[in-house]
Protein backbone atom coordinates (compact mmCIF):
# COMPACT_ATOMS: atom_id res chain seq x y z
CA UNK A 1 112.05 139.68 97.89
CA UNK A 2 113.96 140.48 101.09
CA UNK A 3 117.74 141.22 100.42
CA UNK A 4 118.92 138.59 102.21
CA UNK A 5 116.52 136.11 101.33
CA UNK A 6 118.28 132.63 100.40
CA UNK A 7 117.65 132.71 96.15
CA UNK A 8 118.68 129.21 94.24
CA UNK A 9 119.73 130.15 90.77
CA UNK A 10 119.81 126.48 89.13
CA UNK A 11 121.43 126.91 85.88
CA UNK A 12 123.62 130.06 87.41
CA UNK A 13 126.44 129.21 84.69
CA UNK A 14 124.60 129.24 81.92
CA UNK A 15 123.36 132.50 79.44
CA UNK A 16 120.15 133.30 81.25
CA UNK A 17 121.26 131.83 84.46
CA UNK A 18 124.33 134.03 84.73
CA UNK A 19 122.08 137.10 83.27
CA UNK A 20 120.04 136.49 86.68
CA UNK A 21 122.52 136.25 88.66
CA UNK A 22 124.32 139.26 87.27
CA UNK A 23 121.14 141.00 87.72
CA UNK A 24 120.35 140.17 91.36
CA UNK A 25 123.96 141.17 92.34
CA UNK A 26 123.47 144.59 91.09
CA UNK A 27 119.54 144.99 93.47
CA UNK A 28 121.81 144.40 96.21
CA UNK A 29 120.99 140.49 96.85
CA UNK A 30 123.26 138.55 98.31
CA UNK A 31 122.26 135.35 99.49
CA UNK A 32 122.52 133.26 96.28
CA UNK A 33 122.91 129.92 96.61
CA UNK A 34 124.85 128.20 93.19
CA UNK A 35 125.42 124.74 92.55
CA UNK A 36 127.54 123.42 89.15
CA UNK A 37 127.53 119.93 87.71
CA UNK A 38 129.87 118.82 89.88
CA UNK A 39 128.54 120.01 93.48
CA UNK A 40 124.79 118.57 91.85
CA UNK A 41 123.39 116.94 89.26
CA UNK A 42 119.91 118.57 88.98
CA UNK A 43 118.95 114.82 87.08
CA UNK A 44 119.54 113.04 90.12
CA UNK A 45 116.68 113.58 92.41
CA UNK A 46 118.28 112.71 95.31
CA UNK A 47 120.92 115.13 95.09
CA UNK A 48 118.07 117.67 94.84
CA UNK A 49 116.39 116.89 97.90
CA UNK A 50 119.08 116.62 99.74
CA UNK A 51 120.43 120.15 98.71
CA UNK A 52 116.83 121.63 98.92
CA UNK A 53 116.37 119.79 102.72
CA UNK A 54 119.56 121.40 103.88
CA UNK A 55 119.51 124.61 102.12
CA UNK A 56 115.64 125.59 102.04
CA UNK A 57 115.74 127.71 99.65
CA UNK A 58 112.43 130.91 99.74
CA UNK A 59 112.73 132.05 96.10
CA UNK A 60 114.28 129.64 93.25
CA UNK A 61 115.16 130.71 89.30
CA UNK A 62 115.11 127.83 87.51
CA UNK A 63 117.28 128.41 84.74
CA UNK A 64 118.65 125.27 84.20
CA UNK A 65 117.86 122.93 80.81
CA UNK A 66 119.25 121.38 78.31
CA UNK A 67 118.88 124.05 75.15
CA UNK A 68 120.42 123.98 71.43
CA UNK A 69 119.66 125.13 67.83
CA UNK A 70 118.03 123.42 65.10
CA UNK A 71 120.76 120.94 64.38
CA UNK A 72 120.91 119.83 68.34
CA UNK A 73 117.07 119.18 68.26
CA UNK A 74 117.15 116.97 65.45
CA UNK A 75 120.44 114.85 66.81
CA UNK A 76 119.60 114.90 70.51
CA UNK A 77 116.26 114.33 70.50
CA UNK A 78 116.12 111.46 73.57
CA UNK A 79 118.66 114.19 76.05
CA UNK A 80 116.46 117.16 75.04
CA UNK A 81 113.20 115.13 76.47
CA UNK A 82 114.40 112.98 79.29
CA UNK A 83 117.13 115.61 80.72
CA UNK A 84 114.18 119.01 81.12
CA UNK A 85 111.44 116.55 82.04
CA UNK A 86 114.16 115.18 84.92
CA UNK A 87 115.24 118.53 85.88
CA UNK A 88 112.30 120.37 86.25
CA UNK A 89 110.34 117.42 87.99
CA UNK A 90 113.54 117.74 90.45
CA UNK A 91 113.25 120.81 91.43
CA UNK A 92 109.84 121.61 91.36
CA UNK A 93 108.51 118.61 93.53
CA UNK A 94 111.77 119.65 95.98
CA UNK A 95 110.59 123.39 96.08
CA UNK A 96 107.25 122.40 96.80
CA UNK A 97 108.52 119.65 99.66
CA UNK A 98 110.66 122.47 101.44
CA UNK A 99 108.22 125.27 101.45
CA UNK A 100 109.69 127.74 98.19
CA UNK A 101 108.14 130.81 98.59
CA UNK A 102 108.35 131.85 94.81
CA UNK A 103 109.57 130.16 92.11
CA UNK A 104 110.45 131.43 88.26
CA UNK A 105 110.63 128.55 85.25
CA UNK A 106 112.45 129.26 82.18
CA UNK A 107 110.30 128.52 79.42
CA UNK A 108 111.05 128.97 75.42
CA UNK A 109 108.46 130.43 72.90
CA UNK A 110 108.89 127.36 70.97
CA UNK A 111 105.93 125.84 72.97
CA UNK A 112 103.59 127.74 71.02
CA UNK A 113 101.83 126.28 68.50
CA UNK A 114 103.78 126.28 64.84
CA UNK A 115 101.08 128.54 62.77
CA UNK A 116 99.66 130.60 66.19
CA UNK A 117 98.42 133.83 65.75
CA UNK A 118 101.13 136.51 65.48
CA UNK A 119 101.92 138.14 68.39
CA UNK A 120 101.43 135.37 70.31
CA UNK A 121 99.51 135.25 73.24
CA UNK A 122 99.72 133.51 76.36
CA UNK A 123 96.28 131.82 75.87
CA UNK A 124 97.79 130.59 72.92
CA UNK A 125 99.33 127.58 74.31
CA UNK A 126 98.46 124.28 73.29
CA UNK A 127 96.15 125.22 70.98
CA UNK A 128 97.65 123.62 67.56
CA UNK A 129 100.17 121.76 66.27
CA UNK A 130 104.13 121.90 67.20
CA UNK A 131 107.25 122.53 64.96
CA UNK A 132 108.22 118.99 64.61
CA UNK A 133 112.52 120.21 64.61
CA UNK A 134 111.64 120.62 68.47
CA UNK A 135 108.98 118.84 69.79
CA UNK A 136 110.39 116.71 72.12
CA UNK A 137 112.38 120.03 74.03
CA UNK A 138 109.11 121.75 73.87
CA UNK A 139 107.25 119.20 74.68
CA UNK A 140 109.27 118.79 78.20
CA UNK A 141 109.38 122.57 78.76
CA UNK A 142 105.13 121.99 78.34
CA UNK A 143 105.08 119.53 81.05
CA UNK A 144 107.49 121.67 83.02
CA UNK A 145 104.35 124.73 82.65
CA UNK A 146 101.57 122.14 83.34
CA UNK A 147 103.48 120.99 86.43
CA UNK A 148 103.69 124.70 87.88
CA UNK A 149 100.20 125.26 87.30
CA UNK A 150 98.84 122.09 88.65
CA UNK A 151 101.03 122.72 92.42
CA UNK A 152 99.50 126.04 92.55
CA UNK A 153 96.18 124.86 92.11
CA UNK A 154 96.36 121.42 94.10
CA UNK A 155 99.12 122.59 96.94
CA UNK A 156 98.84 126.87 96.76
CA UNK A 157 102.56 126.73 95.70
CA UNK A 158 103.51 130.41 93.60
CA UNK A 159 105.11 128.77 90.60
CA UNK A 160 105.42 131.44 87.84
CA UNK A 161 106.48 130.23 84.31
CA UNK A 162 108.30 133.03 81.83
CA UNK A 163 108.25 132.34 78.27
CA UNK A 164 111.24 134.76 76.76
CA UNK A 165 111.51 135.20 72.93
CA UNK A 166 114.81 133.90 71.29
CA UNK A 167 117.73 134.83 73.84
CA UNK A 168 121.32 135.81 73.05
CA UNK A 169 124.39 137.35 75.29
CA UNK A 170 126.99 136.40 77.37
CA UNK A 171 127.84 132.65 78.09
CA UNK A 172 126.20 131.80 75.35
CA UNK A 173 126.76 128.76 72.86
CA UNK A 174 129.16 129.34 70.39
CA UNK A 175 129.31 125.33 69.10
CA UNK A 176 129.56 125.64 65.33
CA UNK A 177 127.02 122.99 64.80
CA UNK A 178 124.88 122.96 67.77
CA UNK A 179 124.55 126.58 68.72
CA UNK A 180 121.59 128.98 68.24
CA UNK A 181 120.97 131.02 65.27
CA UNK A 182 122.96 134.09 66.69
CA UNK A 183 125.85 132.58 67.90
CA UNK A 184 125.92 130.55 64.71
CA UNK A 185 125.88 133.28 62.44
CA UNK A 186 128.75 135.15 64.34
CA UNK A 187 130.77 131.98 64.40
CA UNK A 188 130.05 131.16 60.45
CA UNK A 189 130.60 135.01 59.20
CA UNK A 190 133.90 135.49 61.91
CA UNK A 191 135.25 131.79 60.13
CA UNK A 192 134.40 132.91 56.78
CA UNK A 193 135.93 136.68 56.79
CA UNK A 194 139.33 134.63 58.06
CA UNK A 195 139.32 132.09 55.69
CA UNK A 196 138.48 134.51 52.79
CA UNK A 197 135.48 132.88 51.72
CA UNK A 198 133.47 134.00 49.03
CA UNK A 199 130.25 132.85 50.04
CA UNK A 200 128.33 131.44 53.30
CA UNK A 201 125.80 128.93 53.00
CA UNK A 202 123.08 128.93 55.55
CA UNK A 203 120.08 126.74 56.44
CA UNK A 204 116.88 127.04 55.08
CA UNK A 205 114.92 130.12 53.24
CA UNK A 206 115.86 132.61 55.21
CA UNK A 207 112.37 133.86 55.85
CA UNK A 208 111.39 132.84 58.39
CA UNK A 209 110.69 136.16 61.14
CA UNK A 210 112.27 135.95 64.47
CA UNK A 211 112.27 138.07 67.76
CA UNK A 212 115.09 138.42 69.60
CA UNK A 213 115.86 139.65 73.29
CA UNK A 214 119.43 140.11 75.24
CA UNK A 215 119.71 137.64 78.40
CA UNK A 216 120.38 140.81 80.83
CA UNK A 217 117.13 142.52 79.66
CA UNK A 218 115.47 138.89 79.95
CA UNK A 219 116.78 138.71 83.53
CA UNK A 220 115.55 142.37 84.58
CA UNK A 221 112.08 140.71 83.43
CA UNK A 222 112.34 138.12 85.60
CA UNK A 223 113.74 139.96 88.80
CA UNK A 224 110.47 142.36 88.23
CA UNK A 225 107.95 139.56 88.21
CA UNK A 226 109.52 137.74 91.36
CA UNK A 227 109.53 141.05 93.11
CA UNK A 228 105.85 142.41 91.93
CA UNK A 229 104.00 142.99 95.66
CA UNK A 230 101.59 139.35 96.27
CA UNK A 231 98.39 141.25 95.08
CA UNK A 232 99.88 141.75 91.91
CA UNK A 233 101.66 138.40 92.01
CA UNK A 234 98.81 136.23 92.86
CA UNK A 235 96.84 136.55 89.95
CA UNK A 236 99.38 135.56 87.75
CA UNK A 237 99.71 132.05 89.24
CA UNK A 238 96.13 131.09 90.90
CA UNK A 239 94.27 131.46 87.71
CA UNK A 240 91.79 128.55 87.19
CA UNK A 241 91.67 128.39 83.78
CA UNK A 242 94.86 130.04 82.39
CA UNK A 243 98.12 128.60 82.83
CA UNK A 244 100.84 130.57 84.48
CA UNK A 245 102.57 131.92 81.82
CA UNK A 246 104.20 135.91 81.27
CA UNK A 247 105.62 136.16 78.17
CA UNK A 248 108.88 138.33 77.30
CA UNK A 249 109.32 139.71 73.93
CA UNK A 250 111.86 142.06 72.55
CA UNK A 251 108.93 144.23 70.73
CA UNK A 252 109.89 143.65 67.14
CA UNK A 253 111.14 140.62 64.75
CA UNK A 254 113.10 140.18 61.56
CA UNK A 255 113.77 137.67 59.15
CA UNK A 256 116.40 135.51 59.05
CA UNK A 257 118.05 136.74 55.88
CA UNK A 258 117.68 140.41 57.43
CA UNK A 259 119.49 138.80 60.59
CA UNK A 260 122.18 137.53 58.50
CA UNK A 261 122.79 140.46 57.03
CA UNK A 262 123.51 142.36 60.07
CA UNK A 263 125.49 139.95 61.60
CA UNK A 264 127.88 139.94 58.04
CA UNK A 265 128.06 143.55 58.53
CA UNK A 266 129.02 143.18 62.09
CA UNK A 267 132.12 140.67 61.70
CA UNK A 268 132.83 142.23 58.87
CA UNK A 269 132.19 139.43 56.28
CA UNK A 270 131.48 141.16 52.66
CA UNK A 271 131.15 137.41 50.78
CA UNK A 272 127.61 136.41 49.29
CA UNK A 273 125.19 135.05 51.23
CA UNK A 274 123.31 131.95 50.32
CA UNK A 275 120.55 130.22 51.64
CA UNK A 276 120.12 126.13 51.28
CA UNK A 277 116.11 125.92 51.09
CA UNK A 278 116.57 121.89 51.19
CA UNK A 279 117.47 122.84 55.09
CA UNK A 280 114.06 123.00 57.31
CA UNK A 281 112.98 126.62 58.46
CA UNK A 282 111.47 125.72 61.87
CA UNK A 283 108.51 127.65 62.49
CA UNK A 284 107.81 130.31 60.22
CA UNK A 285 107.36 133.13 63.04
CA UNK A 286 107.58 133.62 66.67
CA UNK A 287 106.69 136.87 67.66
CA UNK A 288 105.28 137.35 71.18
CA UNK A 289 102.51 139.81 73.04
CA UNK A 290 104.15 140.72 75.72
CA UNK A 291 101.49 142.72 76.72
CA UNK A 292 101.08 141.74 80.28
CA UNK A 293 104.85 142.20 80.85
CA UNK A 294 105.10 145.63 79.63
CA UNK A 295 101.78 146.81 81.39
CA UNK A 296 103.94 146.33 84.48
CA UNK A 297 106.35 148.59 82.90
CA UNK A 298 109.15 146.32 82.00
CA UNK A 299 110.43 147.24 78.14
CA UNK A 300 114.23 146.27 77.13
CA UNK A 301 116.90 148.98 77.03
CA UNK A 302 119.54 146.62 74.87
CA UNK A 303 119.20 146.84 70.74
CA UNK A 304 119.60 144.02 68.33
CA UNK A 305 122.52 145.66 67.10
CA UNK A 306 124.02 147.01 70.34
CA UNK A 307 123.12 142.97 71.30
CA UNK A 308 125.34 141.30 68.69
CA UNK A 309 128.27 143.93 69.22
CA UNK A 310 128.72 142.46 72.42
CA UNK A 311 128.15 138.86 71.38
CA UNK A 312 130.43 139.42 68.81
CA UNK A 313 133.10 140.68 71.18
CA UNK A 314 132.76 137.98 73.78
CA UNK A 315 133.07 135.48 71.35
CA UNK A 316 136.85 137.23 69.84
CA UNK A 317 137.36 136.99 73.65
CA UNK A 318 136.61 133.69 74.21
CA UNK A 319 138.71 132.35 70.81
CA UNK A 320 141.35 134.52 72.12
CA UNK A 321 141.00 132.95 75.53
CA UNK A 322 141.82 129.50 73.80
CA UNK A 323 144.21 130.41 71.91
CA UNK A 324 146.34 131.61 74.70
CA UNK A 325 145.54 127.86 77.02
CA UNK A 326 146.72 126.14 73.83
CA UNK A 327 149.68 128.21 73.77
CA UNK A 328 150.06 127.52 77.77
CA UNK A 329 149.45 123.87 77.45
CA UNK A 330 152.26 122.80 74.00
CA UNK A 331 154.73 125.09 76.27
CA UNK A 332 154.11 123.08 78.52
């Protein structure tokens, strides 16, 4: 990618969004074009076009979706379909009007089949069965993969599709009910140590195994794929009979319970932890071959623990934050 190449980061506020942008800033690219809710509603296709018509856009991250934990799955179920299957037919269908000369698609591991083989392939996709907790959001981010591959083969478009292993890190979630399983656990432990409870109660066994990756490493991932030279490129998108698909895994997984553990130790909670096995798992492991990936020499530099230090720290930042604009605002 040329330096001053016009890049559309859709989703630029959000964790991995942000991660990219964060990363492209630091290569020295500085033609981004960013868009919030309120300057366009990436559900509205004609706000798309029109913003893809006058911009034209040559290389597009499309980090944008509507994402959540367990709990958000199972009470959203209608917004977690309808919103990703709107915003990814947007933009893709605009990127291939206006000529995109590359284009990255956040996927999620959870498109993989609930019992595939461990590590998980690419070639694994919709081969089996899916976690029923969140089928309908993986269902969407499916279409969103079969969509990129069938433009490449029917209009030569370059539409690559990532699918990352469980992300964390700045800008993340930190909704007590609706979050992800890291920002959940550092919001329960953090509430519990200041309360002086005696015990947390979490969902489920706790063993299930889980992989996951920092959104900055994520993002150096994606900035290498969307910058590999077009021989190398190519065959990653005009495959006939393989979906366009890189995975990005962390390396190594751990169980939930093991998870918990470290993040107790982290915020410094020293109550019991219990698990509530009357609460579903989700899939019993998602561990990914990120084989392809790493043959190009990617491989994160961010631990798990180094990982939720930081979390952990942005999130006393962001409570402190809103402590201080509730303070502002009853002065007021």
């Amino acid at each position: 990618m040329d330096k001053q190449a016009k890049i559309y980061v859709a989703g630029h506020r959000g964790m991995v969004g942000s991660a990219l942008v964060r990363a492209l800033a630091r290569e020295g690219y500085s033609n981004l074009l960013l868009r919030d809710h309120r300057e366009m509603e990436l559900t509205d296709q004609r706000q798309v076009n029109n913003f893809f018509e006058k911009e034209r856009p040559e290389y597009v991250f499309l980090a944008a979706a509507k994402v959540g934990g367990i709990v958000a799955n199972n009470t959203f179920p209608a917004e977690f379909s309808w919103q990703n299957l709107a915003i990814e037919m947007n933009l893709l269908h605009a990127a291939y009007r206006v000529g995109v000369q590359r284009l990255l698609f956040l996927g999620s591991s959870c498109v993989y089949p609930k019992n595939a083989p461990q590590p998980i392939p690419e070639s694994a996709l919709l081969t089996g069965s899916l976690e029923a907790t969140n089928r309908p959001y993986a269902v969407a981010k499916i279409a969103g993969i079969e969509m990129c591959w069938a433009y490449n083969r029917q209009y030569k478009t370059r539409f690559l599709t990532v699918m990352p292993s469980n992300l964390y890190g700045p800008n993340d979630n930190y909704d007590p009910e609706y979050s992800h399983v890291i920002p959940g656990l550092l919001v329960r432990f953090h509430q519990a140590k200041l309360s002086g409870a005696p015990k947390a109660v979490l969902w489920g066994t706790g063993n299930p195994r889980r992989e996951f990756l920092y959104s900055d490493d994520a993002a150096q991932a994606c900035l290498l794929l969307m910058s590999l030279p077009q021989n190398r490129f190519d065959p990653l998108v005009f495959s006939q009979e393989n979906a366009p698909v890189v995975n990005i895994g962390f390396g190594s997984d751990l169980t939930i319970r093991e998870l918990a553990i470290l993040i107790a130790e982290i915020t410094g909670f020293h109550g019991e932890i219990l698990f509530d096995p009357s609460k579903p798992d989700g899939t019993p492991r998602k561990f990914l071959d990120a084989s392809i990936l790493t043959s190009l020499g990617w491989k994160p530099v961010i631990s798990l623990r180094e990982g939720l230090q930081r979390s952990y720290q942005e999130y006393l930042a962001q409570r402190q934050d809103a402590a201080q604009a509730a303070a502002v605002q009853s002065a007021q």
